[in-house]
Protein backbone atom coordinates (compact mmCIF):
# COMPACT_ATOMS: atom_id res chain seq x y z
CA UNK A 1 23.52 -6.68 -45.20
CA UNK A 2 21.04 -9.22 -46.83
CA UNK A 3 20.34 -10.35 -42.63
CA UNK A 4 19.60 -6.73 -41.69
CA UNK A 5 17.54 -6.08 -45.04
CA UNK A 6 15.08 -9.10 -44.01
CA UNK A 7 15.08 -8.16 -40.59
CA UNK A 8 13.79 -4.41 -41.73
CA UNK A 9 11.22 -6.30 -43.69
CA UNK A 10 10.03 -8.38 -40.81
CA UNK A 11 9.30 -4.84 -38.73
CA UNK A 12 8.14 -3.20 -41.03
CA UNK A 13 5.38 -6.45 -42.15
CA UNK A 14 4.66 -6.52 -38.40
CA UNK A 15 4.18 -2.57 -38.33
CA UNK A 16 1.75 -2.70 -41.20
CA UNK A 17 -0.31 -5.37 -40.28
CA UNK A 18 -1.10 -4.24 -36.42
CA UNK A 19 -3.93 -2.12 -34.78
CA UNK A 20 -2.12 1.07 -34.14
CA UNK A 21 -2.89 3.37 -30.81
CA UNK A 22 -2.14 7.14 -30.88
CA UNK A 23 -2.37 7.71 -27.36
CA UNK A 24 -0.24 6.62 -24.30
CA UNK A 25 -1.36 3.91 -22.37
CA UNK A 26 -3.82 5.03 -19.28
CA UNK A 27 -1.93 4.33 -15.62
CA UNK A 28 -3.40 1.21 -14.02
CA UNK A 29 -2.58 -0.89 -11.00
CA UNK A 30 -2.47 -4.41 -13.19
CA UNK A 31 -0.69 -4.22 -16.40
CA UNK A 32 -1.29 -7.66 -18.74
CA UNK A 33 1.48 -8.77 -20.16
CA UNK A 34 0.26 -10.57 -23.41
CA UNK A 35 -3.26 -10.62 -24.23
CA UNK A 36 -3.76 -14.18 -24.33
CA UNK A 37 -6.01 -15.40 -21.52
CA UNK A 38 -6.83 -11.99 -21.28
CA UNK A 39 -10.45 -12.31 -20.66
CA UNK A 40 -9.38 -15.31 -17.67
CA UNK A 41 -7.17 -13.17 -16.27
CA UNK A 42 -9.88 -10.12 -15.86
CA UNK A 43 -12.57 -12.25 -14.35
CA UNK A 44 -10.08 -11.72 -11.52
CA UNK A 45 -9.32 -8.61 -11.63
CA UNK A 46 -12.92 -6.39 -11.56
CA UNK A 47 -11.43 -4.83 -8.48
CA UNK A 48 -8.21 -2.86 -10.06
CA UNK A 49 -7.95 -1.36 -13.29
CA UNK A 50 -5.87 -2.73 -15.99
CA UNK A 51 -4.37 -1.78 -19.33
CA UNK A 52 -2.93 -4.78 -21.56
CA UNK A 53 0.42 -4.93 -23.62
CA UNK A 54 -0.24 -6.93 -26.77
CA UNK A 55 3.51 -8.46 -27.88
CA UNK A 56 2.40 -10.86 -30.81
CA UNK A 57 1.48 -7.57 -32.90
CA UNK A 58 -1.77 -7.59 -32.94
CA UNK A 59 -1.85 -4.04 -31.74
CA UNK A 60 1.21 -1.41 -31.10
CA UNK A 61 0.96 1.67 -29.30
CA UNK A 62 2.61 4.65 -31.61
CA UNK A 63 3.78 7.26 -29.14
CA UNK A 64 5.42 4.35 -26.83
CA UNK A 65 7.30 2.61 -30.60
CA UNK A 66 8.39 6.46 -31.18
CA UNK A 67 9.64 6.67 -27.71
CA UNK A 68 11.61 3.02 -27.71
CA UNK A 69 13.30 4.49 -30.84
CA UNK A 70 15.88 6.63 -28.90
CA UNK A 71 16.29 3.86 -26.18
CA UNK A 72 20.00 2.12 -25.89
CA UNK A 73 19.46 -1.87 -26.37
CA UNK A 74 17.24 -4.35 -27.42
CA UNK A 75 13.99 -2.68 -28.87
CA UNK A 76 11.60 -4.84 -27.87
CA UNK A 77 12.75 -4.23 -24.43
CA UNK A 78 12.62 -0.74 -24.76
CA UNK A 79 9.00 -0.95 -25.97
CA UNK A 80 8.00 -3.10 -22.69
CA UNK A 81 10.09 -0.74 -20.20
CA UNK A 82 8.73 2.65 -21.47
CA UNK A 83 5.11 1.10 -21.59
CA UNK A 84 5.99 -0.12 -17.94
CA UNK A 85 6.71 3.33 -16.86
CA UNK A 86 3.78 4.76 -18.18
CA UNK A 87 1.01 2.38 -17.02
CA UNK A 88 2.73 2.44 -13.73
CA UNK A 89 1.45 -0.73 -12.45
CA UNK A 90 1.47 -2.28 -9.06
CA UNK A 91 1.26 -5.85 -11.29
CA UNK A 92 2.80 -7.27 -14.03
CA UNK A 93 0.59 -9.83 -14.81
CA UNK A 94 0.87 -12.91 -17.82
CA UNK A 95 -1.20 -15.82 -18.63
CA UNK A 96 1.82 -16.79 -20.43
CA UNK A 97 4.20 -18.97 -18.43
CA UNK A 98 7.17 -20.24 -20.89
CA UNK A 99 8.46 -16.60 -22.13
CA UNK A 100 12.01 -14.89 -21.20
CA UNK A 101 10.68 -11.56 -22.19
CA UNK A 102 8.60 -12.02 -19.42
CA UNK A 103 11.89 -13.06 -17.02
CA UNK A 104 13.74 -10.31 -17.54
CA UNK A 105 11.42 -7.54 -16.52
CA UNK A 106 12.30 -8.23 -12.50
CA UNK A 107 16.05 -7.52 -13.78
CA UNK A 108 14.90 -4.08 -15.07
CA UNK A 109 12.66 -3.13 -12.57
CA UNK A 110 13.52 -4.69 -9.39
CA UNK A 111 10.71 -3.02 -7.88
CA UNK A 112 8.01 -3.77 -9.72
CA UNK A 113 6.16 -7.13 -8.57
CA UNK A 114 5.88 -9.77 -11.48
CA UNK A 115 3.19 -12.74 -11.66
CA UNK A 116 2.74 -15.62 -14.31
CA UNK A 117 -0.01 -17.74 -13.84
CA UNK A 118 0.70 -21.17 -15.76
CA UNK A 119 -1.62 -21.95 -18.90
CA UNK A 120 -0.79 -25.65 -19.83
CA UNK A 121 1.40 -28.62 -19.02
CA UNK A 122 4.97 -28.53 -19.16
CA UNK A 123 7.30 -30.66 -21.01
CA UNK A 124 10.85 -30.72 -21.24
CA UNK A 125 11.36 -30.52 -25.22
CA UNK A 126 9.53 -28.36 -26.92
CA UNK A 127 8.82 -26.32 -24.09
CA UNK A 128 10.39 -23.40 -22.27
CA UNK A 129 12.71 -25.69 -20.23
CA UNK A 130 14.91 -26.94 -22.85
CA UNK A 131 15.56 -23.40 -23.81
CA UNK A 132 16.32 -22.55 -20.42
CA UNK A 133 18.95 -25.13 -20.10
CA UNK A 134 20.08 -24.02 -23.22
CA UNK A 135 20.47 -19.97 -21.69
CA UNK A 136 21.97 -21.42 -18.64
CA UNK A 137 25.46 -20.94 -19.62
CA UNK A 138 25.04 -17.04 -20.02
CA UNK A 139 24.25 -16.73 -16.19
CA UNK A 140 21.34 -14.32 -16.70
CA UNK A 141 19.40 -12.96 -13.82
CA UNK A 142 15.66 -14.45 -14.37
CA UNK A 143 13.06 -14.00 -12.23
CA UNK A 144 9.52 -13.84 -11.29
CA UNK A 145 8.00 -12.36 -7.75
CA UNK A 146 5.00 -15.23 -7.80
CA UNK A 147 5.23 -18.50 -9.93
CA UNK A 148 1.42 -19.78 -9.86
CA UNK A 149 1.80 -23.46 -11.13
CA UNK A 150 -0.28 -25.84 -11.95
CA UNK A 151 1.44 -28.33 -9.28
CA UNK A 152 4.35 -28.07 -6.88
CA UNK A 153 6.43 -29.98 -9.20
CA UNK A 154 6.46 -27.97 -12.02
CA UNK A 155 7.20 -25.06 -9.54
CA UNK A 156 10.16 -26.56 -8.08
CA UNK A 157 11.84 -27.43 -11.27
CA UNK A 158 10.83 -23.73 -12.41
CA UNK A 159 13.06 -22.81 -9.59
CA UNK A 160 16.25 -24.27 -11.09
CA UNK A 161 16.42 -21.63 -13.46
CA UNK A 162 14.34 -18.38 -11.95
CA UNK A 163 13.97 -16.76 -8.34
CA UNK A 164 10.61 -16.45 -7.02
CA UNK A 165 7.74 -17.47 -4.71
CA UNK A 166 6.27 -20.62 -6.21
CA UNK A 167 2.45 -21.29 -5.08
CA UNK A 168 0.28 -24.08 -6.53
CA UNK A 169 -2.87 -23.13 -7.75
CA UNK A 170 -3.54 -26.22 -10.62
CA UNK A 171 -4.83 -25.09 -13.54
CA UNK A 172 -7.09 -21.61 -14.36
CA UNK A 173 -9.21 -23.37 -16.78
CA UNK A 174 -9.62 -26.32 -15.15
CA UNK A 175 -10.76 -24.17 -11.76
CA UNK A 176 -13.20 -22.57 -13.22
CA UNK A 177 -15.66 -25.19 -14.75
CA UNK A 178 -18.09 -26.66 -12.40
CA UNK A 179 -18.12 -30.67 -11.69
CA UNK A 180 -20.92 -32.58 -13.33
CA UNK A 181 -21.80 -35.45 -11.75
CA UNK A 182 -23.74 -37.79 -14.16
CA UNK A 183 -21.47 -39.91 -15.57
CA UNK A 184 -22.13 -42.50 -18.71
CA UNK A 185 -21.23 -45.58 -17.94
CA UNK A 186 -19.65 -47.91 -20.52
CA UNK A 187 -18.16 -44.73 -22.32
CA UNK A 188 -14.14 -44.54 -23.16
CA UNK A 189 -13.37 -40.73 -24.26
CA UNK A 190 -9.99 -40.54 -25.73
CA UNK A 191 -8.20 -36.45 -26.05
CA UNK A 192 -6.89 -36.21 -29.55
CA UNK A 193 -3.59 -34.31 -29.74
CA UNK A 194 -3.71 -34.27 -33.29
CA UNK A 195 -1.08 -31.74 -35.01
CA UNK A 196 -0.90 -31.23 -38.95
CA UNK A 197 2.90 -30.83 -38.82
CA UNK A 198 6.08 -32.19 -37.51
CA UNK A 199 8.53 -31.25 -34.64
CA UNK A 200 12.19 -30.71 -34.41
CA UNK A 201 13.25 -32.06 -31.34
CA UNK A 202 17.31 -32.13 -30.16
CA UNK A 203 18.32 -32.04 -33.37
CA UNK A 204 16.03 -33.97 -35.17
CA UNK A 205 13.25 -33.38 -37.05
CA UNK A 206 9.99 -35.80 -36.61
CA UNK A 207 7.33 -35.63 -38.87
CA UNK A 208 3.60 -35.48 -38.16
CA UNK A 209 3.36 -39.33 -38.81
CA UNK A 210 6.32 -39.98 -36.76
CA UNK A 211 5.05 -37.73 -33.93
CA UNK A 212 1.23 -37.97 -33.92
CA UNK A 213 0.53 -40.75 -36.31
CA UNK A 214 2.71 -43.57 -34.89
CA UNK A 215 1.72 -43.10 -31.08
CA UNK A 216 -2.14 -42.66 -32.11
CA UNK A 217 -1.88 -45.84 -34.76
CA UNK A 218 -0.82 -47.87 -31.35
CA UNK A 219 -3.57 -46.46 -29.20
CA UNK A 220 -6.50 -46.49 -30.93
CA UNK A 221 -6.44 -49.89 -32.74
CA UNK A 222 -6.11 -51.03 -29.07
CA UNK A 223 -8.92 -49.07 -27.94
CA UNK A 224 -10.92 -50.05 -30.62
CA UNK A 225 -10.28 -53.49 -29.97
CA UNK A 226 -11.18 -53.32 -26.55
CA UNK A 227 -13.90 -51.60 -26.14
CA UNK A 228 -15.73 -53.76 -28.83
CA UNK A 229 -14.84 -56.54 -26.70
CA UNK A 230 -15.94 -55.28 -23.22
CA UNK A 231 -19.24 -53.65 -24.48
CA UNK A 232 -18.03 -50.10 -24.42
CA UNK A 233 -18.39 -46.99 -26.80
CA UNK A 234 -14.87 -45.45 -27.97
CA UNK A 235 -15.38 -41.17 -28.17
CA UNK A 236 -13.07 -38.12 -29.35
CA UNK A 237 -12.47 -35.20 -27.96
CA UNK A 238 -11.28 -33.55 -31.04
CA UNK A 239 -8.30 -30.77 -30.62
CA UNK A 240 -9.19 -28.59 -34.14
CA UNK A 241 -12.53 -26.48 -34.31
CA UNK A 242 -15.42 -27.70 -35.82
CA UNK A 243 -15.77 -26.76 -39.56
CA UNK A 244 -12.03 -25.80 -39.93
CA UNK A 245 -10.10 -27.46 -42.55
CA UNK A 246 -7.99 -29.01 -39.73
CA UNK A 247 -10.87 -30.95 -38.21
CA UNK A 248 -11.56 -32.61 -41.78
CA UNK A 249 -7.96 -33.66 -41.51
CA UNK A 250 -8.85 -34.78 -38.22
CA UNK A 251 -11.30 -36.62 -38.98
CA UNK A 252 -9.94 -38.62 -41.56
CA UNK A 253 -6.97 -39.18 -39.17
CA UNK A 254 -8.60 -41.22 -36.65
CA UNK A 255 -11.35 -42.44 -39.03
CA UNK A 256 -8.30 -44.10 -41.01
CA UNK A 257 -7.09 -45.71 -38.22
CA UNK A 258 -10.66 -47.45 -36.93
CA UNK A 259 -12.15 -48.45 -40.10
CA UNK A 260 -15.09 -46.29 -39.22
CA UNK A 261 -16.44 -42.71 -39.14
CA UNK A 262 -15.19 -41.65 -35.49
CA UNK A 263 -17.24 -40.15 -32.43
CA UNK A 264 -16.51 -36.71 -32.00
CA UNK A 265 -17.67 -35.21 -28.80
CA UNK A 266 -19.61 -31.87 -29.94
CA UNK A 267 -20.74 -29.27 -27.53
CA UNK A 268 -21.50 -25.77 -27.61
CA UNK A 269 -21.28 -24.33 -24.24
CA UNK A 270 -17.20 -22.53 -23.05
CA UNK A 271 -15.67 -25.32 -21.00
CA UNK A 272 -17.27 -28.35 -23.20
CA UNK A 273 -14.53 -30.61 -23.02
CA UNK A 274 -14.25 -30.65 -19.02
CA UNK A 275 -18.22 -31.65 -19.22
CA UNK A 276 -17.40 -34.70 -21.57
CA UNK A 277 -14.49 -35.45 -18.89
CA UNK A 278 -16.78 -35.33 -16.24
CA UNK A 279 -19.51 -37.58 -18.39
CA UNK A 280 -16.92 -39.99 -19.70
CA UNK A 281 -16.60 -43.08 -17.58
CA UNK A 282 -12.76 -43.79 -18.51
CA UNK A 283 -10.31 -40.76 -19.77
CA UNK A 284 -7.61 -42.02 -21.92
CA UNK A 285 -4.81 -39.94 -23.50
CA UNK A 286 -1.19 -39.61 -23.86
CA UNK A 287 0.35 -36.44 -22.42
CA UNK A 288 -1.93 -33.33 -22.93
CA UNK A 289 -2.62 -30.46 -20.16
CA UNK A 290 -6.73 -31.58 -20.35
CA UNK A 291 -5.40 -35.33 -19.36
CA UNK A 292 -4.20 -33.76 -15.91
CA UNK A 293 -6.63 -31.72 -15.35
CA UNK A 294 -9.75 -34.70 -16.00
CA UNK A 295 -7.80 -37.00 -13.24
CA UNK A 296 -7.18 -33.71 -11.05
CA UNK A 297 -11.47 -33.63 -11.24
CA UNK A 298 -11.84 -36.99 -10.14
CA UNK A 299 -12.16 -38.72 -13.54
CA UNK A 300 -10.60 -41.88 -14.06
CA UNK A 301 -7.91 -41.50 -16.18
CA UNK A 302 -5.24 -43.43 -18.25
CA UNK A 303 -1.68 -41.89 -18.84
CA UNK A 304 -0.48 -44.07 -21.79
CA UNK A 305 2.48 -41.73 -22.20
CA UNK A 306 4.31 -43.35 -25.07
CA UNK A 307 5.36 -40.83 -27.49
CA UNK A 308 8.91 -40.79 -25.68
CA UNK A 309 9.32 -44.22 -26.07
CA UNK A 310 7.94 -44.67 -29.08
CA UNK A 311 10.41 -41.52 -30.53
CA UNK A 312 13.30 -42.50 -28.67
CA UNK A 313 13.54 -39.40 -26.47
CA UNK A 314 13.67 -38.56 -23.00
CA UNK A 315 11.06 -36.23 -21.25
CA UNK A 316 7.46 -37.69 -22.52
CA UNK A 317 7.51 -40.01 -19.24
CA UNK A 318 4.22 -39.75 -17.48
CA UNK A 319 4.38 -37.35 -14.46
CA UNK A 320 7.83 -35.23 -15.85
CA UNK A 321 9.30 -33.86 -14.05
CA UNK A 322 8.98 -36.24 -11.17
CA UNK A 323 10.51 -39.21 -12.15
CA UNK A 324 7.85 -42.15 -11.45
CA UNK A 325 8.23 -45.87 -12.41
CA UNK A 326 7.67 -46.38 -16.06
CA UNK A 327 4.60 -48.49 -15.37
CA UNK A 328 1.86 -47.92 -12.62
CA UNK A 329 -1.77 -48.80 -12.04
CA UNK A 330 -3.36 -45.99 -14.13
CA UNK A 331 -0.39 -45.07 -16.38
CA UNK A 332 2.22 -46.49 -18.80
CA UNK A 333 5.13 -45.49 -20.70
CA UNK A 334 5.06 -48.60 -22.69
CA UNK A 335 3.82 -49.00 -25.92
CA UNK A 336 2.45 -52.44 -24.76
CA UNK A 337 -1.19 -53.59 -25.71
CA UNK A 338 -0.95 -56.21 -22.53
CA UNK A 339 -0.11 -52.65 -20.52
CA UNK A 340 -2.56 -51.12 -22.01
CA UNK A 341 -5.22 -53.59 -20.53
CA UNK A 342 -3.83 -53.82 -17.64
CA UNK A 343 -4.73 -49.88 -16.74
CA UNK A 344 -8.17 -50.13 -18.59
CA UNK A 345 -9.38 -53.59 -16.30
CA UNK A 346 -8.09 -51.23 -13.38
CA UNK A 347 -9.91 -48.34 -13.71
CA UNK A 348 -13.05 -49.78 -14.95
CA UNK A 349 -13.18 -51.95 -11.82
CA UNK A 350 -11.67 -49.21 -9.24
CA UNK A 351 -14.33 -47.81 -7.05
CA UNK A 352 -14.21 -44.35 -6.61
CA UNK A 353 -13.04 -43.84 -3.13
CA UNK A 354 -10.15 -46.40 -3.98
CA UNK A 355 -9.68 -44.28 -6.88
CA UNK A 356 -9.25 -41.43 -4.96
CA UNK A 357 -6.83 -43.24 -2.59
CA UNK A 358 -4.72 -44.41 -5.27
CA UNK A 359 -4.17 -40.48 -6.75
CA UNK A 360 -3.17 -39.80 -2.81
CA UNK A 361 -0.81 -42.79 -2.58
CA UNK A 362 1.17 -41.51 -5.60
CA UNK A 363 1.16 -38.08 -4.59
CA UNK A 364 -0.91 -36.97 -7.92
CA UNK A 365 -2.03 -33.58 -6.82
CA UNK A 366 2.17 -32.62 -6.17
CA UNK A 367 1.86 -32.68 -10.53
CA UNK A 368 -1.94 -30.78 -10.46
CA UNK A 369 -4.17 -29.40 -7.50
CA UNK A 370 -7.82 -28.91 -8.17
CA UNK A 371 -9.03 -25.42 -6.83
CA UNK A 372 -12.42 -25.17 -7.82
CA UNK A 373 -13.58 -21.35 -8.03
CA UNK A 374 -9.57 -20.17 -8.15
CA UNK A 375 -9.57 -19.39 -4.60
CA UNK A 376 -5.21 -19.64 -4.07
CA UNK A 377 -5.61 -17.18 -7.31
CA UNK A 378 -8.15 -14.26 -5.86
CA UNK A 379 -6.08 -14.70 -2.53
CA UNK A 380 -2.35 -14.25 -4.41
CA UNK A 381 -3.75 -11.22 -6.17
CA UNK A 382 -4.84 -9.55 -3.17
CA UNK A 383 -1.51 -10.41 -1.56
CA UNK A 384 0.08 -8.78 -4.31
CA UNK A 385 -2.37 -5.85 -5.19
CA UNK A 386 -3.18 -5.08 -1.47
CA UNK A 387 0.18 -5.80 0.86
CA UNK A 388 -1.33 -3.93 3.72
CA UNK A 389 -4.63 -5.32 3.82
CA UNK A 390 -2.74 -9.08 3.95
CA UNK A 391 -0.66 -8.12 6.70
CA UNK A 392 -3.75 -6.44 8.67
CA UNK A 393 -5.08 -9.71 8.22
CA UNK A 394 -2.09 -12.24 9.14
CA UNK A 395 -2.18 -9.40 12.59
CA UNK A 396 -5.67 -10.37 13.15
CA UNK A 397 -5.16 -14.33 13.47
């Protein structure tokens, strides 16, 4: 009774606080299925029309909530499937990658074609797949008609647990930023993942000090060290916006840790952060999405993926989930300062064709292609949008 009682309070909170529509939704050949990335997703789409389901209730469309009211099962389902069948796409469509919700809309409409495009890296815990495995004991039907991954890898282990055409596209963002090709020399840029709070991971909870603090306490006193001895400048890419409360926690984070106000790396153009990648002579980080994507550009980059080893759990490795050798020539899973050096003297003496062999020799674009422009994108939504006009083409080779 209390359980229900809190449950009607939760609806009716989220009721109150969202934009409400009055009208149905308008019939469109792309319907969005969450509207974050929305306005990445539409750069590719001026050529259909498209109408946009908001599910984190920042909006709610009345006539389709009355509607899902009568429906037999799960509500939010009913919501999605009668807003299906009135927008009447051609194109489910999500920016969001790691969502059942999103799964189980092939099940109820087997005829409707279903595409997620992925929007960051992919870990094991904390991530969609570790509540996949944890669903794979109910057998339930999950799939998606095309799986655009950031890398082949990702795509293939998506496959263990949903059916569906898996194409390789790397990352949206990451495609759509131009190269710049002045580069600073002498300049080590390091990509803060700082978090305010803690994770519970199998089991366990980690706090933020366990979880950011320890793994950024080993880093950066190393970097620190070494770039005062080899002459170089030590940068931030912060991860919190600039006058938030969260970047003066940020702030004080990594300034704690050098003994010095750090270098944050300010810009105010969209896609900043791949221009200071581009800039930066040496990438460091430990695990983050914008770490793939800077060596999928061409920048050299260090993988000091330690936070698994320095937590004591499995699926932080660098490269996950292809299983490489804990220590390589640009990456390490060690928390090891003599590791540590070992990658930096690399890639500060690598020339950049040798650099670009060595990404080919370990098979680095099977984790992240580079597409620049989203070409494999534009071309998947025409295969999907326009089936005819694909197979007049294929005719025509």
């Amino acid at each position: 009774m209390i359980h229900s009682f809190r449950q009607f309070m939760v609806y009716l909170s989220y009721f109150w606080r969202a934009k409400k529509h009055w009208s149905w939704p308008k019939e469109s050949e792309v319907l969005i299925f969450d509207a974050c990335g929305e306005e990445l997703l539409r750069e590719h789409l001026l050529d259909w029309s498209v109408e946009v389901i908001p599910v984190r209730g920042e909006s709610i469309n009345i006539p389709v909530v009355l509607a899902s009211l009568f429906a037999s099962g799960r509500k939010s389902e009913a919501y999605f499937d009668i807003y299906i069948h009135r927008v009447k796409p051609k194109l489910v469509l999500t920016f969001i990658d790691n969502t059942k919700a999103f799964y189980r809309l092939s099940r109820r409409h087997p005829l409707l074609k279903t595409m997620f495009v992925q929007n960051g890296w992919r870990g094991y815990h904390l991530d969609v797949f570790e509540q996949l495995d944890a669903g794979m004991k109910t057998a339930e039907q999950l799939a998606v008609d095309y799986m655009l991954c950031i890398g082949q890898a990702v795509g293939e282990h998506y496959q263990r647990y949903l059916s569906g055409t898996v194409v390789a596209m790397g990352s949206l963002r990451n495609n759509r930023q131009p190269r710049v090709d002045s580069v600073d020399h002498g300049s080590i840029v390091f990509i803060s993942q700082w978090d305010s709070k803690g994770f519970e991971i199998a089991g366990r909870f980690y706090s933020q000090d366990e979880f950011v603090g320890a793994v950024d306490r080993c880093l950066i006193g190393f970097l620190r060290q070494y770039a005062q001895q080899n002459g170089k400048e030590l940068h931030f890419i912060p991860r919190t916006a600039l006058g938030s409360a969260d970047r003066k926690k940020e702030e004080r984070h990594f300034s704690a840790i050098l003994g010095r106000p750090c270098s944050f790396l300010e810009f105010d153009t969209q896609g900043s952060s791949y221009q200071v990648i581009d800039q930066a002579e040496l990438v460091v980080g430990v695990d983050s999405t914008l770490l793939y994507e800077a060596a999928a550009r061409g920048a050299k980059t260090a993988f000091f993926s330690i936070r698994g080893t320095i937590l004591g759990v499995k699926g932080f490795d660098f490269g996950w989930p292809v299983q490489y050798q804990s220590d390589g020539s640009f990456w390490t899973n060690s928390p090891s300062p003599e590791r540590f050096k070992a990658v930096l003297d690399y890639l500060f003496s690598v020339s950049d064709d040798c650099w670009q062999t060595e990404l080919k020799r370990v098979s680095f674009a099977k984790l992240i292609t580079f597409d620049q422009g989203n070409s494999i994108l534009k071309r998947t939504l025409k295969q999907a949008l326009q089936p005819e006009l694909q197979a007049e083409q294929t005719r025509n080779c």
